[in-house]
N, C-alpha and C. Protein backbone atom coordinates (compact mmCIF):
# COMPACT_ATOMS: atom_id res chain seq x y z
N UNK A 1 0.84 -1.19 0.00
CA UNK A 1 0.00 0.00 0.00
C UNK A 1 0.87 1.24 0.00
N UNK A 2 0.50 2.31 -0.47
CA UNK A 2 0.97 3.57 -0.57
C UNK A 2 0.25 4.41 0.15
N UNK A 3 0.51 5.59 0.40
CA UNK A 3 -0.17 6.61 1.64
C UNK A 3 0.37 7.04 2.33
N UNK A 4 -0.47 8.07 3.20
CA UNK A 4 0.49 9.09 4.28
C UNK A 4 -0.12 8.49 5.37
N UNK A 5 0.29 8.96 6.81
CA UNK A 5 -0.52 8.85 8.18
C UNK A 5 -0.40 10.44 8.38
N UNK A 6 -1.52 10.82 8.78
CA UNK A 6 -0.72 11.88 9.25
C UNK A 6 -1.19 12.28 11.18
N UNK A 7 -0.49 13.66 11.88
CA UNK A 7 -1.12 12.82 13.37
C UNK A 7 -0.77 14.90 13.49
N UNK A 8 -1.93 15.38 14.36
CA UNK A 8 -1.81 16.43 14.96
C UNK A 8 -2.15 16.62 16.19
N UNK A 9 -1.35 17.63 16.86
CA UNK A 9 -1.65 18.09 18.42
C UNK A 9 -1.77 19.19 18.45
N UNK A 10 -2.89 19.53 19.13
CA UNK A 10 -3.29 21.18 19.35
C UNK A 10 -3.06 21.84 20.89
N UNK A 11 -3.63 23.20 20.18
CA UNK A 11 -2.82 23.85 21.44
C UNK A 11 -4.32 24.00 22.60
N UNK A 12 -5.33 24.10 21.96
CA UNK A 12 -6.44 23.76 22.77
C UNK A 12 -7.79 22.89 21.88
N UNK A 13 -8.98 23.39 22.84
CA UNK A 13 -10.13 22.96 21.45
C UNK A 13 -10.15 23.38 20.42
N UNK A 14 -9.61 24.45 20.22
CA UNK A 14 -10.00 25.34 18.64
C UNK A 14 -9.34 24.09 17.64
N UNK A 15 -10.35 23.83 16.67
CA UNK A 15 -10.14 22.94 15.34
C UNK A 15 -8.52 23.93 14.50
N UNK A 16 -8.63 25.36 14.58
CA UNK A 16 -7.36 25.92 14.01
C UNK A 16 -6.31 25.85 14.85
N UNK A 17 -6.11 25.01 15.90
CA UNK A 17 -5.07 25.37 16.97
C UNK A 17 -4.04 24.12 16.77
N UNK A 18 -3.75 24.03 15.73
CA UNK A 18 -2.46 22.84 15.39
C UNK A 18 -0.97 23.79 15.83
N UNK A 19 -0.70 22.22 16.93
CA UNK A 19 0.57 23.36 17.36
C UNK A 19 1.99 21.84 16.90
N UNK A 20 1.28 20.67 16.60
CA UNK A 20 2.92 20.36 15.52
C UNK A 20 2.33 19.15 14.89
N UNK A 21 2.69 19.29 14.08
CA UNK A 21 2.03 17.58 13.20
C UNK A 21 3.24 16.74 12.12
N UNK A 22 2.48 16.05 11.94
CA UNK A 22 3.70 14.88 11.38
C UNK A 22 2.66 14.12 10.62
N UNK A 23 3.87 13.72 9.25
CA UNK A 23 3.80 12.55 8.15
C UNK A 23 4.08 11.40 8.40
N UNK A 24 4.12 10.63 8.18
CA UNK A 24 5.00 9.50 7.69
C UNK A 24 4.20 8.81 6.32
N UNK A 25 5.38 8.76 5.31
CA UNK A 25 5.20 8.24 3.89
C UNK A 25 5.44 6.89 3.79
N UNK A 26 4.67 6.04 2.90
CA UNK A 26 4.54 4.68 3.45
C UNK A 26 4.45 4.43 1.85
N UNK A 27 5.35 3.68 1.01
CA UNK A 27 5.29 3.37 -0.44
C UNK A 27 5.73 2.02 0.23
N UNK A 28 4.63 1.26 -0.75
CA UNK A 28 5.12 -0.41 -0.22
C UNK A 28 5.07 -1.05 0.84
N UNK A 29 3.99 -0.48 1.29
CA UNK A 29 4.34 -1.20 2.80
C UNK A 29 5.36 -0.71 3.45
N UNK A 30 6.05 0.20 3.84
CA UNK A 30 7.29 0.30 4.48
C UNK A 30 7.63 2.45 4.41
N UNK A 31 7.16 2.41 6.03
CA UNK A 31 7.13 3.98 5.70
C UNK A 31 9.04 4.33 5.37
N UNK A 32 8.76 4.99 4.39
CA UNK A 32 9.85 5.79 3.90
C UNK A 32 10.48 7.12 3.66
N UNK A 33 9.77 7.78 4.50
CA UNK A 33 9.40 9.49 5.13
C UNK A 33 9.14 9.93 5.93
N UNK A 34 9.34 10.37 7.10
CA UNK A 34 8.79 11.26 7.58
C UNK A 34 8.97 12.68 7.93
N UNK A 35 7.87 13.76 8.36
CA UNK A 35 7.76 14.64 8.70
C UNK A 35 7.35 15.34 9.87
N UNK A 36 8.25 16.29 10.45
CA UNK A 36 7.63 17.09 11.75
C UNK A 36 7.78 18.68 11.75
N UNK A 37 7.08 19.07 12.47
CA UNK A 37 6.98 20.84 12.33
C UNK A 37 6.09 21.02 13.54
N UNK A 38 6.75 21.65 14.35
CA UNK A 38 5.83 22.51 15.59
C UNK A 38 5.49 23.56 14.59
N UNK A 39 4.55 24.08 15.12
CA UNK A 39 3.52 24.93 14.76
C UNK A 39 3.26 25.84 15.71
N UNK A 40 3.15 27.43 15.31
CA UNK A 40 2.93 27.97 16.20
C UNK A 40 1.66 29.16 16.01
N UNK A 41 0.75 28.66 16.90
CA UNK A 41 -0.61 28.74 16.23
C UNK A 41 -1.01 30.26 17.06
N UNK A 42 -2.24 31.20 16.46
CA UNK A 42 -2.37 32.51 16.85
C UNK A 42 -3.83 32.40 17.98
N UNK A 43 -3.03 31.58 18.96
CA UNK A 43 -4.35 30.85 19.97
C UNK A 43 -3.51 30.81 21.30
N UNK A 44 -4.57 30.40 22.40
CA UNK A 44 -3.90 30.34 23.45
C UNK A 44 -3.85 29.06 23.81
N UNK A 45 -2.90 28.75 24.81
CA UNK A 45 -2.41 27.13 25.03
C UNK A 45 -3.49 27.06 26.44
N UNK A 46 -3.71 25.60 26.05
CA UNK A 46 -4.84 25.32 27.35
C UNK A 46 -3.97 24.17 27.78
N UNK A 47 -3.98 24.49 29.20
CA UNK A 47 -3.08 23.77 30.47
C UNK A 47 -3.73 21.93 29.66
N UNK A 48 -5.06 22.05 29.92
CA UNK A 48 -5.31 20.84 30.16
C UNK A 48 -4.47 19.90 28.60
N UNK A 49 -4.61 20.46 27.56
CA UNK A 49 -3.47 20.24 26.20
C UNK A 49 -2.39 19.58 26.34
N UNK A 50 -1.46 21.03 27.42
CA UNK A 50 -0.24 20.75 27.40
C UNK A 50 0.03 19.18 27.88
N UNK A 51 -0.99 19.18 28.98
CA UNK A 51 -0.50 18.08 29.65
C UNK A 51 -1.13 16.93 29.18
N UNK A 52 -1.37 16.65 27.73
CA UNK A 52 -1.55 15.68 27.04
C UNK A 52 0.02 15.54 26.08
N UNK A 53 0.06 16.76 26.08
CA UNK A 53 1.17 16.33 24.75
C UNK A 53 2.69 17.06 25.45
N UNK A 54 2.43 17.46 26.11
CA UNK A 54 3.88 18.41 27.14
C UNK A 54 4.67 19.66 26.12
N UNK A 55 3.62 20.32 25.23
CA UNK A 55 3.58 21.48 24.56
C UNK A 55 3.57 22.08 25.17
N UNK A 56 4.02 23.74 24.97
CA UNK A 56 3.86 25.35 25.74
C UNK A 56 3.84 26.18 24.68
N UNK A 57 3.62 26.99 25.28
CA UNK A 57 4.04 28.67 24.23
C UNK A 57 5.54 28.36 24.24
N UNK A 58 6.63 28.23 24.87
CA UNK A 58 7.24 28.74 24.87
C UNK A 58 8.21 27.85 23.83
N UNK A 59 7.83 26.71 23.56
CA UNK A 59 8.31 25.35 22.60
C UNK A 59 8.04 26.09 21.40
N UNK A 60 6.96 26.75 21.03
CA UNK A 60 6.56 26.86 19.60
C UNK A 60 6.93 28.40 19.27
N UNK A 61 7.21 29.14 19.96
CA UNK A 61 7.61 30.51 19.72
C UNK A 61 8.42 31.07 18.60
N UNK A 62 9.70 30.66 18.20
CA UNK A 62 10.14 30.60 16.91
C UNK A 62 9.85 29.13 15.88
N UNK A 63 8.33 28.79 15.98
CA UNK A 63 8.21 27.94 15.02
C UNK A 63 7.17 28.37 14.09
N UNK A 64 7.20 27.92 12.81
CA UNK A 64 6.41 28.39 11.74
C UNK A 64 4.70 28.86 12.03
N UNK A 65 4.49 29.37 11.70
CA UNK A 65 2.87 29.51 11.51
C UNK A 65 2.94 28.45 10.37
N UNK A 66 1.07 27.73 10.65
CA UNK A 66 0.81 27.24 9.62
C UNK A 66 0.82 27.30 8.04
N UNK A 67 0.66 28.37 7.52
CA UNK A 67 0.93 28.88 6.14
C UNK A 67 2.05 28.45 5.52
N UNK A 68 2.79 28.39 6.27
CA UNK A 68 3.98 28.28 6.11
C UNK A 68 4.38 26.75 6.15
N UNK A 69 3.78 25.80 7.17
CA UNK A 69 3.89 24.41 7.00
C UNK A 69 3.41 24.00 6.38
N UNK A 70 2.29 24.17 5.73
CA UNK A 70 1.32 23.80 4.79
C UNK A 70 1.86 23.92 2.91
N UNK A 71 2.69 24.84 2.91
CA UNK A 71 3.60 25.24 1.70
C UNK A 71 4.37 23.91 1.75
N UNK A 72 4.87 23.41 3.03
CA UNK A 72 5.97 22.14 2.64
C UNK A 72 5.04 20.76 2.36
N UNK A 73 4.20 20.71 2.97
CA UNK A 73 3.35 19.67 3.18
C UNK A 73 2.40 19.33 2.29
N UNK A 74 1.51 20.42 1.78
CA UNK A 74 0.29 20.02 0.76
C UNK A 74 0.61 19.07 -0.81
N UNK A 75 1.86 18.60 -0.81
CA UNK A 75 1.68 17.90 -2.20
C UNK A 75 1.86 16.37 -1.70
N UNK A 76 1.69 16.53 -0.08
CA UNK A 76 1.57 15.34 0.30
C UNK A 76 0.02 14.57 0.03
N UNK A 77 -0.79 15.59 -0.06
CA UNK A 77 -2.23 15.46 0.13
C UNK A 77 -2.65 16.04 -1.57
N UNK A 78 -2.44 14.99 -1.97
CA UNK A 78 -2.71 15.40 -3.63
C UNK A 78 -4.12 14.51 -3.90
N UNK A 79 -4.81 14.78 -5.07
CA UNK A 79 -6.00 14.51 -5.03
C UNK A 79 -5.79 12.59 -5.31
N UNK A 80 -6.81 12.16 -4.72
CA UNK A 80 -7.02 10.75 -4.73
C UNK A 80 -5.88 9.92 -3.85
N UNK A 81 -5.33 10.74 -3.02
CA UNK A 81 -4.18 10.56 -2.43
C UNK A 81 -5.18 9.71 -0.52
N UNK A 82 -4.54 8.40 0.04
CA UNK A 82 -5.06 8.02 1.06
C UNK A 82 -4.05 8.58 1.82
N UNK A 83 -4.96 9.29 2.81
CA UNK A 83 -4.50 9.54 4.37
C UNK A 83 -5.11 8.77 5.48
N UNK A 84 -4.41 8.66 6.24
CA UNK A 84 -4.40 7.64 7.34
C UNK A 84 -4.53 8.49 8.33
N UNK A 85 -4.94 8.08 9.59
CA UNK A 85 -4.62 8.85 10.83
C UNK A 85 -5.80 7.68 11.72
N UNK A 86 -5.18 8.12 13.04
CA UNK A 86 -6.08 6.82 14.60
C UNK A 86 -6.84 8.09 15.46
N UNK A 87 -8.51 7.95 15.12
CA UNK A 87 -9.09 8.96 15.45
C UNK A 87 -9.24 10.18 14.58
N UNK A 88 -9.41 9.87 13.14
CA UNK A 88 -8.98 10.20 12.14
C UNK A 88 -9.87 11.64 12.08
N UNK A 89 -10.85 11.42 12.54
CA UNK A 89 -12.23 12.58 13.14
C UNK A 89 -11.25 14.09 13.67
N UNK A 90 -10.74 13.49 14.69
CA UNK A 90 -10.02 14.88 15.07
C UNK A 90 -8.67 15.56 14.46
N UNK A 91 -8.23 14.74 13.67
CA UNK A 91 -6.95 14.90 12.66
C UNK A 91 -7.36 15.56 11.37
N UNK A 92 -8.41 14.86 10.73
CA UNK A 92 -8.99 15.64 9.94
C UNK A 92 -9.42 16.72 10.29
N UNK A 93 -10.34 17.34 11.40
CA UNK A 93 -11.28 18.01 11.70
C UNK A 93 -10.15 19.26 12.17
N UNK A 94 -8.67 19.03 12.54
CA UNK A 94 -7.53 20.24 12.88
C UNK A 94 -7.15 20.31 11.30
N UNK A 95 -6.85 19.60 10.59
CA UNK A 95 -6.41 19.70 9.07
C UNK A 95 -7.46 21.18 8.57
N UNK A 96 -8.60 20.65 8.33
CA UNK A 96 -9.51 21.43 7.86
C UNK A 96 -9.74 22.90 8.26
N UNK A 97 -9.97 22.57 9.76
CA UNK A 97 -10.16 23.93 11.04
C UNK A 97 -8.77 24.84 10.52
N UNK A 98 -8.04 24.36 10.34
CA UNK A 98 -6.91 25.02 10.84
C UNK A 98 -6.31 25.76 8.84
N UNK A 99 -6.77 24.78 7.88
CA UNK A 99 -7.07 25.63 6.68
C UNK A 99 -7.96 26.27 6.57
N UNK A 100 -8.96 26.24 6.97
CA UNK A 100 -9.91 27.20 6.46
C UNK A 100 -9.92 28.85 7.36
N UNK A 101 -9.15 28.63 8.60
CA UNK A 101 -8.61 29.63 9.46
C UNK A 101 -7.97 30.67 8.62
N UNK A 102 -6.75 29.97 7.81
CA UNK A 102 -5.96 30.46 7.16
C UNK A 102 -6.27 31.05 5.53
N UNK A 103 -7.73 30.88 5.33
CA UNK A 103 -8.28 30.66 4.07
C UNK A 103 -7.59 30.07 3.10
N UNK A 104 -6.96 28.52 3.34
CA UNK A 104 -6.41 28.05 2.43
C UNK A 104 -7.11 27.43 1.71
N UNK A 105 -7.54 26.80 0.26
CA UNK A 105 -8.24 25.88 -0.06
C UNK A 105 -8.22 24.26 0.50
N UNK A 106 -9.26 23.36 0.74
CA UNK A 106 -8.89 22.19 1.32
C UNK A 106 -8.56 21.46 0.02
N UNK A 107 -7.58 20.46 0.52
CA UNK A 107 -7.41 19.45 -0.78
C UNK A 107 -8.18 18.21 -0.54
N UNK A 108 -8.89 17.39 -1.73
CA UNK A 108 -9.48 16.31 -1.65
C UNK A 108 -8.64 15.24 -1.70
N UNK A 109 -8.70 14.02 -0.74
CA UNK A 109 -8.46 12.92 -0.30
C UNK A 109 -9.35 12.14 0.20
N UNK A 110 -8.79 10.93 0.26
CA UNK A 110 -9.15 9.71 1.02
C UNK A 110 -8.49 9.59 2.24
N UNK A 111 -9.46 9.36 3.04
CA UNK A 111 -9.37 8.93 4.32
C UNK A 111 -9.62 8.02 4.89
N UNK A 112 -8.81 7.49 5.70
CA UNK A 112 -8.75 6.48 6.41
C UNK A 112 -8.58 6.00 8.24
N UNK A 113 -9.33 6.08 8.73
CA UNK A 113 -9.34 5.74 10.31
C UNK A 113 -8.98 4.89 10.66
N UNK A 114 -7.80 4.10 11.47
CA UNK A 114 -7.35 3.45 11.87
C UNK A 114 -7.86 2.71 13.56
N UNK A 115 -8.63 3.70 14.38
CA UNK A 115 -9.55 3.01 15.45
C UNK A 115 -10.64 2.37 14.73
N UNK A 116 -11.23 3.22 13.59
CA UNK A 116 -12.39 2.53 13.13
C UNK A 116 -12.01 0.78 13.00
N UNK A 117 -11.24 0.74 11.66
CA UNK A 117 -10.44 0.02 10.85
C UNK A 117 -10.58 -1.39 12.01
N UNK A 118 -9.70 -1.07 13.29
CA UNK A 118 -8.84 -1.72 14.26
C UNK A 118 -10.46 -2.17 15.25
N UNK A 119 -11.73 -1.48 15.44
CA UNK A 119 -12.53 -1.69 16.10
C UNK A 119 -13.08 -3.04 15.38
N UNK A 120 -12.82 -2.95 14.05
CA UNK A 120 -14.05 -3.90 12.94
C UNK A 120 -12.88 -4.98 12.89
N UNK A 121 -11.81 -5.03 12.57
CA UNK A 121 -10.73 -6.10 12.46
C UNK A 121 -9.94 -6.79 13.29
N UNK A 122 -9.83 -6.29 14.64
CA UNK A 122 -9.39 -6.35 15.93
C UNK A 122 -10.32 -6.23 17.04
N UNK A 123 -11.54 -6.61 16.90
CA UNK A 123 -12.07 -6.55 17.88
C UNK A 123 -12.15 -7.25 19.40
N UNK A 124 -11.19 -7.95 19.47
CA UNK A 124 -11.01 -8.39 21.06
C UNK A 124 -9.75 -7.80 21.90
N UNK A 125 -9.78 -6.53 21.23
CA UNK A 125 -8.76 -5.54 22.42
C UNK A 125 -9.19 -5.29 23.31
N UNK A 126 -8.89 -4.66 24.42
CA UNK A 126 -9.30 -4.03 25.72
C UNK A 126 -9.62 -2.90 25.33
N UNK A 127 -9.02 -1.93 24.32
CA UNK A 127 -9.85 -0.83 23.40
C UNK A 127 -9.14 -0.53 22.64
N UNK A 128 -9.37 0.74 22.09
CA UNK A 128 -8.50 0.54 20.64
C UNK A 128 -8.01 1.80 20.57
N UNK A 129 -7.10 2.06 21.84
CA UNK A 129 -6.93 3.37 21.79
C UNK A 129 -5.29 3.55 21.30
N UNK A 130 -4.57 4.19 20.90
CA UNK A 130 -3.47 4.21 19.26
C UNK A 130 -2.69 3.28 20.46
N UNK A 131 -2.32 3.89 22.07
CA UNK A 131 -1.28 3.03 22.58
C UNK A 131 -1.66 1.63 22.46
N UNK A 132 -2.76 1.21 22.88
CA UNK A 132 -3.10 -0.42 23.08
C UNK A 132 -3.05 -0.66 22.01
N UNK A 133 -3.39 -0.46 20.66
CA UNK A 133 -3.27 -1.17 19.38
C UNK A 133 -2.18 -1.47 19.45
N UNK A 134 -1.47 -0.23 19.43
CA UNK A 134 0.12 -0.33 18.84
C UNK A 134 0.63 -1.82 19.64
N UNK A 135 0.53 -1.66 21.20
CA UNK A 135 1.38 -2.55 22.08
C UNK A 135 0.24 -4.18 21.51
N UNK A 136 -0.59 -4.00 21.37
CA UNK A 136 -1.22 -5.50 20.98
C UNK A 136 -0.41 -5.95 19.76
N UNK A 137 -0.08 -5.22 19.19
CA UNK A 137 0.48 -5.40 17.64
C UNK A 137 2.06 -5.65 17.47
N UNK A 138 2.25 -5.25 18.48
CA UNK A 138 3.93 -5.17 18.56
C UNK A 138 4.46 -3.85 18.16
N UNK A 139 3.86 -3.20 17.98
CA UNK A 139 4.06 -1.92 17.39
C UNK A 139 4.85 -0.64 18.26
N UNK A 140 5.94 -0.31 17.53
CA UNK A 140 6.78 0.56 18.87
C UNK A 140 6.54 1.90 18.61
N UNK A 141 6.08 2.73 19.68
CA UNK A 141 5.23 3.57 20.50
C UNK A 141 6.50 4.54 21.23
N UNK A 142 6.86 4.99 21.35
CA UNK A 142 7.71 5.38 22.26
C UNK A 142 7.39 6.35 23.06
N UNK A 143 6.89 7.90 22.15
CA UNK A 143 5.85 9.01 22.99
C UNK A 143 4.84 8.91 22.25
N UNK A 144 3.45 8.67 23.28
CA UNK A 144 2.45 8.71 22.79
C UNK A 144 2.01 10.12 22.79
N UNK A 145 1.21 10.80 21.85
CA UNK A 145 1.25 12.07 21.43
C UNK A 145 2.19 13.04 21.14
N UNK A 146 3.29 12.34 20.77
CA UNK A 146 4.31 12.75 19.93
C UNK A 146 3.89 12.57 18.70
N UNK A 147 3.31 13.44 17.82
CA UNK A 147 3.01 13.44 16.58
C UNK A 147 3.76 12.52 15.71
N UNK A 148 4.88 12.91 15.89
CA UNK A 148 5.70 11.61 14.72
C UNK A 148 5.53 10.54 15.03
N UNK A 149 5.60 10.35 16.39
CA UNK A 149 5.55 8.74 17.00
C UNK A 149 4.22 8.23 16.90
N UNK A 150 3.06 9.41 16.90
CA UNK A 150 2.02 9.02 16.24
C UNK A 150 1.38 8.52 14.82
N UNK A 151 2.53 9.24 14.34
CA UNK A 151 1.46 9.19 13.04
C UNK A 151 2.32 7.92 12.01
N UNK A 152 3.39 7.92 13.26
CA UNK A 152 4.36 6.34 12.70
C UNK A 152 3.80 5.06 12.80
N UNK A 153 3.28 5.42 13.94
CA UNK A 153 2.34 4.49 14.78
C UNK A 153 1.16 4.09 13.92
N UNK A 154 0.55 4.98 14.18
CA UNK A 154 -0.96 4.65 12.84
C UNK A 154 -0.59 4.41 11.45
N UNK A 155 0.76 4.52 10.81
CA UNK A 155 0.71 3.81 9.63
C UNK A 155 1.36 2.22 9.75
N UNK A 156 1.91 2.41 10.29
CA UNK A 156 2.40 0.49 10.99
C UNK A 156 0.95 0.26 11.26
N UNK A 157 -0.15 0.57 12.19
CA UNK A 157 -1.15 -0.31 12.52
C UNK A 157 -1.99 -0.73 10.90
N UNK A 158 -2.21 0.52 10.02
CA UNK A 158 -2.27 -0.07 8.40
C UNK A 158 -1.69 -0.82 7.89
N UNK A 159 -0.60 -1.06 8.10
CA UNK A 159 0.44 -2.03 7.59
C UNK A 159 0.31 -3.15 7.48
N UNK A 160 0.00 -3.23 8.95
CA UNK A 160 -0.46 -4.39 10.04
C UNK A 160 -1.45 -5.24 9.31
N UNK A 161 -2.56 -4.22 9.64
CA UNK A 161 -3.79 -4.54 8.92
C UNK A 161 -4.05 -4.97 7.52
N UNK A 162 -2.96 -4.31 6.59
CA UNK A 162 -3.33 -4.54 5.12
C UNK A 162 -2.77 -5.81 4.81
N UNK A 163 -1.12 -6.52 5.81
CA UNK A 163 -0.99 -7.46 5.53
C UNK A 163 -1.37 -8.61 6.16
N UNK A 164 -2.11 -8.37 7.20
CA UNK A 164 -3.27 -9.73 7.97
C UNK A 164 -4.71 -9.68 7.23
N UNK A 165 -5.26 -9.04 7.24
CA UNK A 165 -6.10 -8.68 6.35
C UNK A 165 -6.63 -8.43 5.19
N UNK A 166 -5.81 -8.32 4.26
CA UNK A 166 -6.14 -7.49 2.98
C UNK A 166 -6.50 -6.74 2.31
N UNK A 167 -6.10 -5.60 1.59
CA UNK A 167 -6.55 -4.45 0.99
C UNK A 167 -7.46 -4.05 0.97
N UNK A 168 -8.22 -5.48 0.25
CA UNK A 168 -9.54 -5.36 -0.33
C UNK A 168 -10.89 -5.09 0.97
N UNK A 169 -10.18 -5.84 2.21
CA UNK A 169 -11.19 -5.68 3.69
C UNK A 169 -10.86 -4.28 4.13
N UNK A 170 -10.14 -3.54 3.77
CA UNK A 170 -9.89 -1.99 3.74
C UNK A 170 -10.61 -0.89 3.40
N UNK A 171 -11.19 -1.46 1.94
CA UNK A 171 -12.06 -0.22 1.04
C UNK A 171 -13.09 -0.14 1.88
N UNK A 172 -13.77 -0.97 2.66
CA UNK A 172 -14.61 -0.38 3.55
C UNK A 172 -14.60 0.76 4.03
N UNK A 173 -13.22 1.30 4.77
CA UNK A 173 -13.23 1.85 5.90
C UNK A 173 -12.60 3.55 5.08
N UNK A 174 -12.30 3.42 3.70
CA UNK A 174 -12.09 4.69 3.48
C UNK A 174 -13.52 5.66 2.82
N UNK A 175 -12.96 6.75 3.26
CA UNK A 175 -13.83 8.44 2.56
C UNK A 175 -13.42 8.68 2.11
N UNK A 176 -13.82 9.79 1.66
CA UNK A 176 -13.28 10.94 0.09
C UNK A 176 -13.89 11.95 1.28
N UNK A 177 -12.80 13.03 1.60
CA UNK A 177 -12.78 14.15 1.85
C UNK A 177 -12.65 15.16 1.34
């Protein structure tokens, strides 16, 4: 399989409040890319955030505004192009929030959820939350909500999946965004 994962952390609720996100490029089964960029978003940091992901103001201060990450990133997300992400709802939903903030145009893709995916194909986990997949799977995790380590994470659990499973038990689970 070919595709991106991609994985974001914000700086609070605001859907525009992406404060660093990450790629990982996956040609063949075998990610062969990745990407990271703190982000430094025109919002305020909510305590309860930080202490999901151990972000501050003061981490992202000389880091890009989005506009600017989005210039390196968008030909990742080319049309008919699958994106991946675990909880794919809120990854998408900062993707979008956080272009249309910027009045960028959105690009169309396929999408792909990896809790969904992992709920319908894996269903005798204790839950299916990115750490427990990963550790059911063998899958190495190192910081959870570390964007890269995330979004490394959710393309190994595709991986996983496409080669226990098969492709074809896949098309289920994608959208067109």
């Amino acid at each position: 399989m070919n595709f991106i994962a991609m994985d974001f952390e914000t700086a609070n609720h605001e859907k525009y409040s992406a404060v660093s996100i990450a790629i990982a490029v996956v040609r063949d089964n075998e990610v062969v890319d990745k990407f990271y960029s703190l982000i430094k978003p025109e919002t305020y940091f909510s305590s309860r955030n930080t202490a999901v992901h151990g972000l501050t103001e003061s981490d992202v201060v000389q880091a890009p505004k989005f506009p600017e990450v989005w210039a390196v990133i968008a030909p990742f997300f080319k049309e008919d192009k699958l994106v991946v992400a675990h909880n794919a709802s809120f990854d998408n939903s900062s993707l979008k929030g956080t272009l249309a903030y910027y009045g960028i145009e959105e690009p169309h893709y396929m999408l792909l959820d990896t809790v969904r995916s992992s709920r319908k194909l894996l269903p005798d986990f204790k839950n299916h939350k990115l750490n427990t997949v990963a550790t059911n799977l063998g899958i190495t995790l190192d910081h959870h909500h570390n964007a890269l380590d995330d979004a490394v994470a959710a393309a190994n659990i595709l991986i996983y999946e496409a080669e226990h499973f098969g492709v074809d038990n896949l098309k289920y689970f994608v959208q067109n965004k």
